[in-house]
Protein backbone atom coordinates (compact mmCIF):
# COMPACT_ATOMS: atom_id res chain seq x y z
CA UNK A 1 135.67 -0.10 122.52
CA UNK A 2 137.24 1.45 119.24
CA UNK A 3 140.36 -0.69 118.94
CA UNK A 4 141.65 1.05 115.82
CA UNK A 5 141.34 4.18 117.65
CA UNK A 6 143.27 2.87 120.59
CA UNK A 7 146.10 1.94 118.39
CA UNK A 8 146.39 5.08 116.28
CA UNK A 9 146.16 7.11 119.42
CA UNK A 10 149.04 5.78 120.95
CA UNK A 11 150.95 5.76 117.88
CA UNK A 12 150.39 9.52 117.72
CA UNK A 13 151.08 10.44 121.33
CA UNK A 14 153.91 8.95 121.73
CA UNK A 15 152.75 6.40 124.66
CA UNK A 16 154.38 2.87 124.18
CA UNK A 17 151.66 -0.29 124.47
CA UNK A 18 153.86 -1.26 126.97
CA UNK A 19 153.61 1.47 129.57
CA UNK A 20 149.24 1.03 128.98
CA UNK A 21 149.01 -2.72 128.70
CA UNK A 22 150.62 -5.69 129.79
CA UNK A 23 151.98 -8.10 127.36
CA UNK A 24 153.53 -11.45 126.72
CA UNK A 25 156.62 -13.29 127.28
CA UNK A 26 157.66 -11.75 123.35
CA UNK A 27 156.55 -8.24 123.89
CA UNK A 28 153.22 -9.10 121.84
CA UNK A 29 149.58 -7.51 122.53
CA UNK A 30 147.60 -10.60 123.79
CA UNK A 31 144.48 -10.77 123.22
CA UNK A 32 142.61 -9.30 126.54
CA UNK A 33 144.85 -6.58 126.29
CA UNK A 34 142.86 -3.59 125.37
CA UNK A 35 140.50 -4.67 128.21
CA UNK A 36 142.81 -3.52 130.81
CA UNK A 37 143.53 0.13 129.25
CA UNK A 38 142.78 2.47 132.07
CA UNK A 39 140.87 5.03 129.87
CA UNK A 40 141.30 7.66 131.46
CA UNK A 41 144.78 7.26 131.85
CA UNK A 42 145.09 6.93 128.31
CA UNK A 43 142.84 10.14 127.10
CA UNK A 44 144.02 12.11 129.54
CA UNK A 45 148.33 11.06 128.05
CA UNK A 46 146.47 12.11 124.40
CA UNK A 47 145.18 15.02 126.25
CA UNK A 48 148.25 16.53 127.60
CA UNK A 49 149.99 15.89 124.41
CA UNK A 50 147.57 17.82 122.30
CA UNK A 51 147.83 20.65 124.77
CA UNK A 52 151.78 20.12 124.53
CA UNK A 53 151.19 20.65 120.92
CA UNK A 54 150.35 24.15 121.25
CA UNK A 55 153.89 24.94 122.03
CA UNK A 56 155.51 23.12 119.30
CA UNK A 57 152.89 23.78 116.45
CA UNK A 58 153.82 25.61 113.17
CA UNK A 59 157.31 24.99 111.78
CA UNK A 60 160.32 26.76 110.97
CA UNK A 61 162.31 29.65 113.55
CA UNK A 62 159.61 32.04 112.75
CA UNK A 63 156.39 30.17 113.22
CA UNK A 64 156.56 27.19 115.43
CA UNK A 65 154.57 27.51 118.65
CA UNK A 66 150.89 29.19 119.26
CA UNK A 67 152.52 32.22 120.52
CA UNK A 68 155.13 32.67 117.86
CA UNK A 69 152.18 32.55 115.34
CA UNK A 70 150.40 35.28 117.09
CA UNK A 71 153.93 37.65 116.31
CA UNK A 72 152.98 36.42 112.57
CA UNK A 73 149.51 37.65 112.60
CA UNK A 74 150.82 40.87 114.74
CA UNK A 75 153.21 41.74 112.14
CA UNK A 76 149.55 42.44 109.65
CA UNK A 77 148.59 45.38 111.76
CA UNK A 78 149.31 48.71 112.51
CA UNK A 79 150.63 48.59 116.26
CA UNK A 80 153.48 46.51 115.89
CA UNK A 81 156.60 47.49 114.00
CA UNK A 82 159.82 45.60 113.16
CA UNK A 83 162.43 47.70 113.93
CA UNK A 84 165.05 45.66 111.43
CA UNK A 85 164.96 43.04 109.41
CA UNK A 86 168.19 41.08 111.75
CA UNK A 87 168.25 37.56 110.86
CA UNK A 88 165.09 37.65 107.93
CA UNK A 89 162.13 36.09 110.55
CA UNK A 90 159.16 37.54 110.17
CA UNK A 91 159.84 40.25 106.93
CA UNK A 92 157.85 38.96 104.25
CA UNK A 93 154.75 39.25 107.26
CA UNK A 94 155.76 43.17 107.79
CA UNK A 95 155.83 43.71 104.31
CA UNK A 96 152.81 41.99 103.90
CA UNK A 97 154.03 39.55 100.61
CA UNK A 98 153.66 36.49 100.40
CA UNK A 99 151.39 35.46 103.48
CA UNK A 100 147.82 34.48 102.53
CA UNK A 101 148.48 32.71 99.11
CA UNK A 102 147.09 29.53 97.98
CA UNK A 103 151.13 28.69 97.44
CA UNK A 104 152.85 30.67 100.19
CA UNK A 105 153.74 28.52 103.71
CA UNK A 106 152.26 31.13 105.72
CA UNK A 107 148.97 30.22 104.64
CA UNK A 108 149.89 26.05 104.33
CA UNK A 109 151.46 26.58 108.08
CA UNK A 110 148.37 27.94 109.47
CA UNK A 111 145.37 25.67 108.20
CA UNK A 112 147.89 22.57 109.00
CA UNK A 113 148.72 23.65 112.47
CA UNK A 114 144.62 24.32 113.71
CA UNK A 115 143.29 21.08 112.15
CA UNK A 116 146.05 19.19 113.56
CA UNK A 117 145.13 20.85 116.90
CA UNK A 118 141.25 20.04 115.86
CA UNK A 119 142.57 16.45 115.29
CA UNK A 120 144.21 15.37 118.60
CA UNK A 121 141.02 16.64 120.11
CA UNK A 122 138.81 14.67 118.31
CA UNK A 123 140.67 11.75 119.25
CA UNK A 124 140.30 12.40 122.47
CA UNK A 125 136.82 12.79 122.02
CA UNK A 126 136.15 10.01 120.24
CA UNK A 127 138.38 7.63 122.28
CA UNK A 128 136.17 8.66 125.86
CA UNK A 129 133.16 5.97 126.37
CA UNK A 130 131.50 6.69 129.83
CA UNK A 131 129.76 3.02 129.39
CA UNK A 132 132.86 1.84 130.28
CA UNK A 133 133.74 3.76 132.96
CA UNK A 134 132.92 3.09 136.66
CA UNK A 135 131.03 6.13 138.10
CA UNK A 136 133.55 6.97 140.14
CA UNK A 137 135.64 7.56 136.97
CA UNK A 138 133.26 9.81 134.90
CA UNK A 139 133.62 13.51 136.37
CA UNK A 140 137.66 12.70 135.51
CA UNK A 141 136.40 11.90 131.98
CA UNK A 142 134.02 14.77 131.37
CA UNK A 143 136.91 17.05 132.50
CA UNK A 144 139.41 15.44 129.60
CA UNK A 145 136.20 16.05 127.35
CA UNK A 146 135.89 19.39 128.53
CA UNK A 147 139.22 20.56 127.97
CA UNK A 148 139.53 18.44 124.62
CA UNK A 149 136.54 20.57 123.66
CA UNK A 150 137.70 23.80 124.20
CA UNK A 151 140.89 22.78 121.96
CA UNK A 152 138.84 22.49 119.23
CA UNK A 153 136.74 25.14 119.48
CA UNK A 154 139.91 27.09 119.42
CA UNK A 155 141.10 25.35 116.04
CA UNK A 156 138.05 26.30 114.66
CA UNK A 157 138.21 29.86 115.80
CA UNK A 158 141.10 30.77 114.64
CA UNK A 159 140.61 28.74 111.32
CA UNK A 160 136.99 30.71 110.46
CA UNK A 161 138.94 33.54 111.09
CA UNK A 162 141.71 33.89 108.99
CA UNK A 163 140.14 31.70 106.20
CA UNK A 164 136.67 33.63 105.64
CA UNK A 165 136.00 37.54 105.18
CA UNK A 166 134.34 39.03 109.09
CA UNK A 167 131.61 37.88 110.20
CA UNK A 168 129.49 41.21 110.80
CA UNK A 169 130.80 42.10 107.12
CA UNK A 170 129.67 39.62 105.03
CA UNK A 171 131.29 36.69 106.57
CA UNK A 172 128.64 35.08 108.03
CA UNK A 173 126.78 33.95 104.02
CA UNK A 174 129.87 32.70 103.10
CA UNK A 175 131.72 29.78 103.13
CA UNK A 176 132.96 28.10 105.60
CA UNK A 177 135.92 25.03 106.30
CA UNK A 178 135.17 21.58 106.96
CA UNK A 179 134.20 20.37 110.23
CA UNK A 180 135.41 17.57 111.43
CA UNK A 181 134.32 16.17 114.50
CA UNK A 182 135.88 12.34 114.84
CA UNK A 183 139.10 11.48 114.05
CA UNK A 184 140.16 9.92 110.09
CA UNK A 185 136.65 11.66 109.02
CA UNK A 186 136.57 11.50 105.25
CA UNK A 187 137.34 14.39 103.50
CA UNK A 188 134.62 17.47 103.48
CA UNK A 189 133.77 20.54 101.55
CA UNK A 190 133.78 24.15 103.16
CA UNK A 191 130.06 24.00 104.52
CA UNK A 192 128.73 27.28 105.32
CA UNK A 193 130.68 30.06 107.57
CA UNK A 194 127.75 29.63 110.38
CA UNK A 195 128.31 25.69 110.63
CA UNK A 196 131.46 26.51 111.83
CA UNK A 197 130.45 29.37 113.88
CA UNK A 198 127.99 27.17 115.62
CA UNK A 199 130.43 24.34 116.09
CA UNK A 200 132.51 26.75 118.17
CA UNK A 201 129.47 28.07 120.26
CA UNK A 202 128.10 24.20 120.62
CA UNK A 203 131.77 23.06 121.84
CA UNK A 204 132.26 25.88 123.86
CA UNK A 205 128.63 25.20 125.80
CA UNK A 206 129.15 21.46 126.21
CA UNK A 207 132.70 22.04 127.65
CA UNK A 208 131.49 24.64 129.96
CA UNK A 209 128.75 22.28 131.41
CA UNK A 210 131.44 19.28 131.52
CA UNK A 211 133.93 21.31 133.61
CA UNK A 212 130.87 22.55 135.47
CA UNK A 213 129.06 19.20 136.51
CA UNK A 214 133.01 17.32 136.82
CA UNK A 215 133.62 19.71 139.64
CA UNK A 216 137.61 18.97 138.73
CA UNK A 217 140.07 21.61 139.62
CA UNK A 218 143.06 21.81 137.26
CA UNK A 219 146.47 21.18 138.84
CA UNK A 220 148.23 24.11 137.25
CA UNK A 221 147.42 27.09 134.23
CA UNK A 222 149.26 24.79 131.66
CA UNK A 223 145.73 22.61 131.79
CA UNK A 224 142.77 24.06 129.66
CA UNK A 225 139.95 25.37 132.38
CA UNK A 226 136.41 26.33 132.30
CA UNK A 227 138.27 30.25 131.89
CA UNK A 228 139.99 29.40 128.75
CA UNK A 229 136.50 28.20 127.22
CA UNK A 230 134.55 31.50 128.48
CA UNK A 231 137.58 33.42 126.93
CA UNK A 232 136.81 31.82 123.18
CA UNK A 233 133.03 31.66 123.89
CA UNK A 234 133.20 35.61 124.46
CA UNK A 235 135.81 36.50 121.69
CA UNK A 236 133.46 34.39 119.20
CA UNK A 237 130.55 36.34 120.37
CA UNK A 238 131.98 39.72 120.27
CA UNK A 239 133.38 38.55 116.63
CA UNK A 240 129.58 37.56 115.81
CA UNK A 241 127.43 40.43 116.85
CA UNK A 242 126.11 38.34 120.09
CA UNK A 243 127.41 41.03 122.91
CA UNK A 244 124.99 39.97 125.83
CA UNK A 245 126.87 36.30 125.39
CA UNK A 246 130.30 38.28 125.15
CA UNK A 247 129.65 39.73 127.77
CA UNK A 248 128.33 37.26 130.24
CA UNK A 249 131.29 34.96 129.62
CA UNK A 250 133.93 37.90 129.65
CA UNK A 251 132.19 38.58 133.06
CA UNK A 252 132.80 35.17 134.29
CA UNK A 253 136.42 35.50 133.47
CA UNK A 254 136.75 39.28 134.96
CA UNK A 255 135.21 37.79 138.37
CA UNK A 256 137.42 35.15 138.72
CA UNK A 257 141.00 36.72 138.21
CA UNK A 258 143.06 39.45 139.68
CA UNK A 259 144.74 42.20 137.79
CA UNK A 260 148.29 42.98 137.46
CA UNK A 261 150.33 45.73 139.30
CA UNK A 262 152.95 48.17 137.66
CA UNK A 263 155.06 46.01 140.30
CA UNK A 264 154.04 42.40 138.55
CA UNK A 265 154.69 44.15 135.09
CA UNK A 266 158.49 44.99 135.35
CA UNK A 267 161.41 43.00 135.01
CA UNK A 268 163.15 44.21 138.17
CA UNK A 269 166.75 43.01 138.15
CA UNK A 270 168.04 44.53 141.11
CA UNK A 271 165.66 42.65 143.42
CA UNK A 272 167.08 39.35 141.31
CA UNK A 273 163.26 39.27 139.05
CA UNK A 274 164.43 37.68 135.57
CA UNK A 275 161.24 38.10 134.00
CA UNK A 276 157.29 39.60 134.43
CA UNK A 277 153.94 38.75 134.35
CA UNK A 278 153.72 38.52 130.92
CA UNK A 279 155.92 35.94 130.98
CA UNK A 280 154.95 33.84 134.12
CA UNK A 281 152.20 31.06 133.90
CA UNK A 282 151.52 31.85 137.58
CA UNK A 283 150.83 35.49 137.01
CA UNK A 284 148.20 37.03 138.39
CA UNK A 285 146.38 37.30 135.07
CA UNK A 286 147.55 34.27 133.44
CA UNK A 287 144.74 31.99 132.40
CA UNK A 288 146.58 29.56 130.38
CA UNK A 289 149.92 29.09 129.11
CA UNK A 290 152.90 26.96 128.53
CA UNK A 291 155.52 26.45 131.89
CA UNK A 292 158.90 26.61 130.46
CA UNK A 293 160.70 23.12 130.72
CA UNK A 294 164.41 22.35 129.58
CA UNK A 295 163.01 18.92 128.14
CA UNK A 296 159.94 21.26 126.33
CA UNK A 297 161.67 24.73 125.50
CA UNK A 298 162.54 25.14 121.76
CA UNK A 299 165.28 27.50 122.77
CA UNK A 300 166.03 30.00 120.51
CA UNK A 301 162.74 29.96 118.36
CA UNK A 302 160.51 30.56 121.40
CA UNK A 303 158.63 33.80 121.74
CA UNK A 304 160.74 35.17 124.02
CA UNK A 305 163.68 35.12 121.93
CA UNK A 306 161.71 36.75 119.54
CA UNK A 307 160.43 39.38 121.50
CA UNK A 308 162.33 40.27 123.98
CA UNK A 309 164.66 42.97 123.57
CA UNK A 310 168.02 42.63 125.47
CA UNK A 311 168.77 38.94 125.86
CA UNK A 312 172.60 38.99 125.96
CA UNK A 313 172.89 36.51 122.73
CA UNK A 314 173.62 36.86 119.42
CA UNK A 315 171.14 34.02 119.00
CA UNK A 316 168.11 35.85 120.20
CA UNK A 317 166.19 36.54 116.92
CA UNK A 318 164.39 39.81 118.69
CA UNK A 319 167.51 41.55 120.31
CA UNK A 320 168.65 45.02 119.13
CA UNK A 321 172.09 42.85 119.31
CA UNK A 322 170.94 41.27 115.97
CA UNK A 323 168.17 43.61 114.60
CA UNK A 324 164.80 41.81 114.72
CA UNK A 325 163.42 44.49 117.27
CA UNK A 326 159.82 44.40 118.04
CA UNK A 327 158.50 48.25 118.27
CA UNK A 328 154.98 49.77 119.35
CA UNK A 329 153.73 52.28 116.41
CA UNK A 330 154.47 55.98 117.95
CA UNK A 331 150.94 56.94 116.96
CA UNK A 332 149.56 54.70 119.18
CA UNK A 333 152.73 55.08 122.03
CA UNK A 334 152.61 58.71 121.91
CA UNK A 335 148.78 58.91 123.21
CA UNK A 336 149.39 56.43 126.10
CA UNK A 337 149.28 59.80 129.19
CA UNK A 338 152.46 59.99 131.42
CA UNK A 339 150.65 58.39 134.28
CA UNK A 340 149.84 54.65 132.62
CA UNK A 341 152.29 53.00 133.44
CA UNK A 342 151.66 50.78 130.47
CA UNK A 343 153.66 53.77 128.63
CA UNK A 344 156.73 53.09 130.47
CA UNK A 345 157.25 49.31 128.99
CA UNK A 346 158.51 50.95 125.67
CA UNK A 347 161.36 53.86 125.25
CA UNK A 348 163.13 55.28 122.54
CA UNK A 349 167.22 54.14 122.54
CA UNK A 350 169.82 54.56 120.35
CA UNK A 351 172.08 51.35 119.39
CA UNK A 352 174.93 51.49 116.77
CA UNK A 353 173.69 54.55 115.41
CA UNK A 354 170.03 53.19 115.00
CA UNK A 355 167.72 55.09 116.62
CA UNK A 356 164.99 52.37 118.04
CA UNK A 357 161.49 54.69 118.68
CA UNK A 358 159.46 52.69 121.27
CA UNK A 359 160.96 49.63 121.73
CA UNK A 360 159.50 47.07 123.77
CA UNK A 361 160.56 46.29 127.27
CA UNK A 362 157.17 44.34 127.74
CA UNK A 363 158.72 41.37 127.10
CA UNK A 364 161.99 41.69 128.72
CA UNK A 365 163.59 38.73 130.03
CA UNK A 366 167.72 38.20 131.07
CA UNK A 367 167.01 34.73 128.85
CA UNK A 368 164.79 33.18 126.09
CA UNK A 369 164.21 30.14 128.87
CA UNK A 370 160.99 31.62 129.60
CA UNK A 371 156.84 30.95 130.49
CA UNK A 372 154.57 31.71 127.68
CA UNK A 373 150.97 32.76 128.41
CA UNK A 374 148.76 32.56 125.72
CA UNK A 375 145.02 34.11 127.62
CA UNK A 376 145.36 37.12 130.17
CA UNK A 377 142.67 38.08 131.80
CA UNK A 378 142.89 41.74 130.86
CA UNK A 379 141.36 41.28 127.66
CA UNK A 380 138.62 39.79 129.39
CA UNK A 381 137.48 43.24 130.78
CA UNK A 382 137.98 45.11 126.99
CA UNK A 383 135.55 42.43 125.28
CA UNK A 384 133.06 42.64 128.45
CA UNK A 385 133.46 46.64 128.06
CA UNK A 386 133.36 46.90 123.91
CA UNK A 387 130.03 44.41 123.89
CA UNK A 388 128.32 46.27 127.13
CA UNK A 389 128.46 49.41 124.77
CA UNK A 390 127.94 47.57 121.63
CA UNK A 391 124.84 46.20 119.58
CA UNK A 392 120.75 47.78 119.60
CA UNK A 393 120.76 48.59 123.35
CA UNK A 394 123.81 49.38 124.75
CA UNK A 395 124.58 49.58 128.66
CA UNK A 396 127.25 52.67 128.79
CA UNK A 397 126.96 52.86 132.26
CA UNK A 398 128.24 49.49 132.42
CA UNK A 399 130.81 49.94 129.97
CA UNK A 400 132.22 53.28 131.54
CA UNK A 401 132.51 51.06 134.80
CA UNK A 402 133.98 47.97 133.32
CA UNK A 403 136.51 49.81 131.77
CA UNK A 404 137.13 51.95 134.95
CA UNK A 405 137.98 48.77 136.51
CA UNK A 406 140.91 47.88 134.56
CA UNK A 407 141.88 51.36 133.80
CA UNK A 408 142.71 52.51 137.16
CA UNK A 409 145.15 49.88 137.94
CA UNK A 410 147.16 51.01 134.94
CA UNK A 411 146.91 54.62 134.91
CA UNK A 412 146.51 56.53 138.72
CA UNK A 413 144.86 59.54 137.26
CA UNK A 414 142.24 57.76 135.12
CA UNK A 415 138.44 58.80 135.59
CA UNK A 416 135.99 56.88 134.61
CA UNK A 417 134.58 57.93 130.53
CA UNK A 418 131.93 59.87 130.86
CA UNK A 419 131.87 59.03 126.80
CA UNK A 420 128.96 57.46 125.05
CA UNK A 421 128.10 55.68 120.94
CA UNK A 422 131.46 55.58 119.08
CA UNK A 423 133.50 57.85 121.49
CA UNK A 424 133.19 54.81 124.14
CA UNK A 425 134.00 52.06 121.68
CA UNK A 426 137.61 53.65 120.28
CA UNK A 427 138.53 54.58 124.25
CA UNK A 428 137.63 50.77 124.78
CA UNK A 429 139.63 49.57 121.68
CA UNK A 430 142.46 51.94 122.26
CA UNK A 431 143.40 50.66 126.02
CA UNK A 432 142.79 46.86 124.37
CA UNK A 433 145.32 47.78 121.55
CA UNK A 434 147.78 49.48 124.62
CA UNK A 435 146.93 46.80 127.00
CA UNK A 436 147.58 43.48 124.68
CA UNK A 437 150.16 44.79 122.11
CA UNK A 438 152.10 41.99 121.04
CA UNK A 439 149.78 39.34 122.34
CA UNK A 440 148.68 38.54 118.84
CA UNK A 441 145.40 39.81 119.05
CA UNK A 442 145.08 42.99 116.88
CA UNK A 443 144.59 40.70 113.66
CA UNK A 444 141.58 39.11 114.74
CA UNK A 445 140.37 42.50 116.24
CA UNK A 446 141.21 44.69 113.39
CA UNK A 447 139.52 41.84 111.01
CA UNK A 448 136.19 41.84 113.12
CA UNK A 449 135.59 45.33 113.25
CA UNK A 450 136.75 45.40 109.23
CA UNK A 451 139.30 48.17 110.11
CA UNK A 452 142.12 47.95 107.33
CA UNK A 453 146.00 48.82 107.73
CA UNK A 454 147.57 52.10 107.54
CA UNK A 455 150.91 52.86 108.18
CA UNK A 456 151.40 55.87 106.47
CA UNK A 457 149.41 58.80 107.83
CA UNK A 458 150.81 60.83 110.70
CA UNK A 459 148.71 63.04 112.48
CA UNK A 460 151.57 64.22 114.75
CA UNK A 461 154.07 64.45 112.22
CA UNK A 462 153.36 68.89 113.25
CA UNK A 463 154.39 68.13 116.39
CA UNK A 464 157.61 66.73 115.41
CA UNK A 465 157.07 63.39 116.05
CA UNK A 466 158.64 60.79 113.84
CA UNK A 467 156.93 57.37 112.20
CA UNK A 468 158.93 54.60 113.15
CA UNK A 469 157.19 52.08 110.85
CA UNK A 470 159.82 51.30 108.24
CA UNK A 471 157.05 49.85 105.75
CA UNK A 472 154.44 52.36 104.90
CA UNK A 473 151.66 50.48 103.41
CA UNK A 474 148.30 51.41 103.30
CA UNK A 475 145.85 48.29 102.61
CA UNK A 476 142.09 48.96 102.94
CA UNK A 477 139.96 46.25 104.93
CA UNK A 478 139.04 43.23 103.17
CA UNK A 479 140.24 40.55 100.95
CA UNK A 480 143.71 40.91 101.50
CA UNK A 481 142.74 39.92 105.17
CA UNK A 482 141.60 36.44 104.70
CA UNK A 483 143.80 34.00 103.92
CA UNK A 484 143.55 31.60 100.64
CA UNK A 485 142.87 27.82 101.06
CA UNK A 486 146.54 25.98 100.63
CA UNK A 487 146.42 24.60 97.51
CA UNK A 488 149.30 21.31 98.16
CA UNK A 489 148.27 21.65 102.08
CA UNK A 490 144.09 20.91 101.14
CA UNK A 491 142.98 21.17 97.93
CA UNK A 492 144.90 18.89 95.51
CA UNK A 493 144.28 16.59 98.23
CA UNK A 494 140.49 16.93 98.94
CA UNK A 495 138.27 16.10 96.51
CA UNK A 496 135.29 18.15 98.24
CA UNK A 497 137.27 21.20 97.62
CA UNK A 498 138.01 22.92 94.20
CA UNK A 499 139.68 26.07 93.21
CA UNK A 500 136.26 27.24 92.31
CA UNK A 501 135.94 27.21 96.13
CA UNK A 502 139.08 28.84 96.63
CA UNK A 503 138.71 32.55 98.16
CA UNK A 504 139.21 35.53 95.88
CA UNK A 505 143.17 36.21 95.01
């Protein structure tokens, strides 16, 4: 048994000795102590604290929490607007200053929060022994494995990402970050962009097969399942070219969950709903997510207070009370046809003489006390559709059916595309940027498929239609989309990294 892991891993999670292990008359570890440490019980305490992490990572009112990082990453796009700058969260990301320097906190916040993620996994990792472990014991253990493993083939996901130029365009020659696979590793250089790439894949296999030979059910949607590794198995091969893998796993995802109704998606206060399925880790199409808890909730700086648009507080950030408003672009709004009802969860109002153009009631909530799901299972059926008609030998036929499938429980009158090459692919990638708008996925999308931002051009500006983006920067795909390597945060610290390593300013 690795004592010294035992003792940091406690230290970190919060767990006293004394609730693990008993001790003597003077509160001292004695000697056989660390013999009678239920493993499990302790990996599965480091477990649920790294996957409480994911609610409180980041820092500051604008970027603590996974999902308040995704508004960050939304904010680099086209699709979402801020409607007013309010209390100052989330400007300098609009305006796009000041967010992928080697000196600015965006970048700092980001690389700390996804290794820290990558770190309590590894010690859960490293702290499971199945020699120890009474058979009985071991599908229990493979399950905490499993789910550790999927954590950090999320860190590393998200880190390969934002920190190195797309895979399909050029990405995948590059450099990479360091992997780190046990805890209090020494320090390591960048690697290669498909070391980390195959990390992912590797972790994402071996958790699959763990959950898959444990045969352990989770409890509840706050716990990491066997779904929440086929959902970052299939967006890291659709990122990576690999579309029969994308769309195998999105498939396993797709036949496993419901879909939504225009019911589940409103906030209906007259029949005493506070709140939708976006917002409910029981949800129909809620794969994982965080379960709001007064002992948990950070309040005011959650996503909901961000987002939503009516909470009767001066304190929530995302109100039109106080100016933050979240907005859909009306290029993208104004195609959504009458009869999706996905249209109808955005409207143009008028408050204190501002005119808000498609403001989001997606997120509307009576309080900022609220669930936050970070995997739906609706994007499962846009990356099973995009890589059936993607790659040498496309499927259409499947495609034009997959996307059927989701598309007629939004919109009544939708037939199924009778489109084919390119045509297929924007339909595809038009309902995923409709479907998941403020999810914080159109970074990663917009990045894979090396599309740039522009928030300038109008085609129905004839038609009378106004732009409701504020900031009209145009910013062609590329450089300005990967983020530089902190320069405090990693590399006046690591020795394995110089600024000749650094990417290009």
């Amino acid at each position: 048994m690795k004592k010294y892991i035992l003792l940091f891993a406690v230290a970190l999670t919060g767990v006293s000795c004394s609730n693990l292990l008993d001790t003597d008359s003077s509160g001292n570890l004695t000697p056989d102590d660390f013999e009678k440490v239920d493993q499990n019980k302790l990996t599965s305490t480091m477990l649920n604290g790294a996957i409480a992490y994911m609610h409180t990572m980041g820092g500051g009112t604008d970027g603590t929490s996974y999902k308040v990082l995704g508004i960050r990453m939304d904010m680099l796009g086209n699709d979402m607007v801020l409607g007013g700058n309010g209390s100052g969260w989330f400007v300098s990301d609009y305006n796009m200053v000041n967010y992928r320097g080697q000196d600015d906190s965006r970048s700092s916040t980001y690389w700390g929060s996804f290794y820290k993620l990558i770190y309590k996994a590894n010690q859960v990792i490293s702290y499971i022994d199945p020699e120890e472990l009474d058979p009985s014991e071991l599908a229990v253990a493979d399950n905490i494995k499993a789910q550790a493993l999927t954590l950090r083939a999320l860190g590393y996901y998200h880190l390969i990402t934002v920190y190195q130029d797309a895979y399909l365009f050029g990405g995948d020659t590059k450099s990479g970050v360091p992997v780190y696979t046990i805890p209090d590793e020494a320090r390591k250089g960048r690697g290669t962009a498909q070391q980390v790439w195959n990390r992912i894949f590797q972790d994402c296999s071996d958790a699959i097969a763990l959950f898959t030979s444990s045969g352990v059910n989770p409890s509840s949607k706050t716990e990491v399942s066997i779904y929440v590794a086929y959902m970052i198995q299939a967006r890291a091969a659709l990122t990576t070219g690999n579309y029969e893998l994308a769309a195998e796993a999105a498939g396993k995802v797709v036949d496993a969950f419901g879909l939504m109704t225009y019911d589940d998606a409103y906030t209906d206060y007259d029949a005493g709903e506070t709140t939708n399925a976006f917002q409910q880790i029981d949800g129909v199409e809620t794969i994982w997510g965080y379960k709001w808890s007064q002992n948990t909730t950070l309040q005011n700086n959650n996503f909901a207070s961000h987002m939503a648009p009516a909470i009767p507080s001066s304190m929530a950030y995302g109100s039109v009370y106080v100016g933050g408003t979240k907005l859909m672009d009306i290029r993208l709004w104004i195609q959504i046809p009458d009869t999706d009802w996905r249209g109808a969860l955005y409207s143009n109002i008028q408050y204190s003489g501002v005119v808000y153009y498609c403001l989001n009631w997606k997120f509307d909530c009576d309080s900022w006390d609220q669930d936050e799901v970070y995997m739906r299972s609706a994007e499962a059926y846009f990356i099973k559709a995009e890589a059936e008609a993607s790659g040498a030998n496309p499927d259409y036929a499947a495609a034009q059916q997959t996307l059927y499938d989701i598309m007629s429980t939004r919109d009544e009158d939708y037939t199924k595309s009778t489109a084919t090459g390119d045509d297929l692919l924007e339909e595809i990638r038009f309902n995923k940027r409709v479907e998941m708008w403020g999810e914080g996925l159109e970074f990663f999308d917009n990045k894979r498929i090396n599309k740039g931002v522009n928030r300038k051009d109008n085609p129905f500006a004839a038609y009378g239609i106004p732009m409701n983006h504020r900031n009209q920067i145009i910013m062609p795909a590329g450089k300005d989309f990967t983020f530089r390597i902190p320069l405090s945060g990693e590399i006046e610290l690591n020795p394995e990294i110089t600024e000749e390593d650094q990417n290009p300013l």
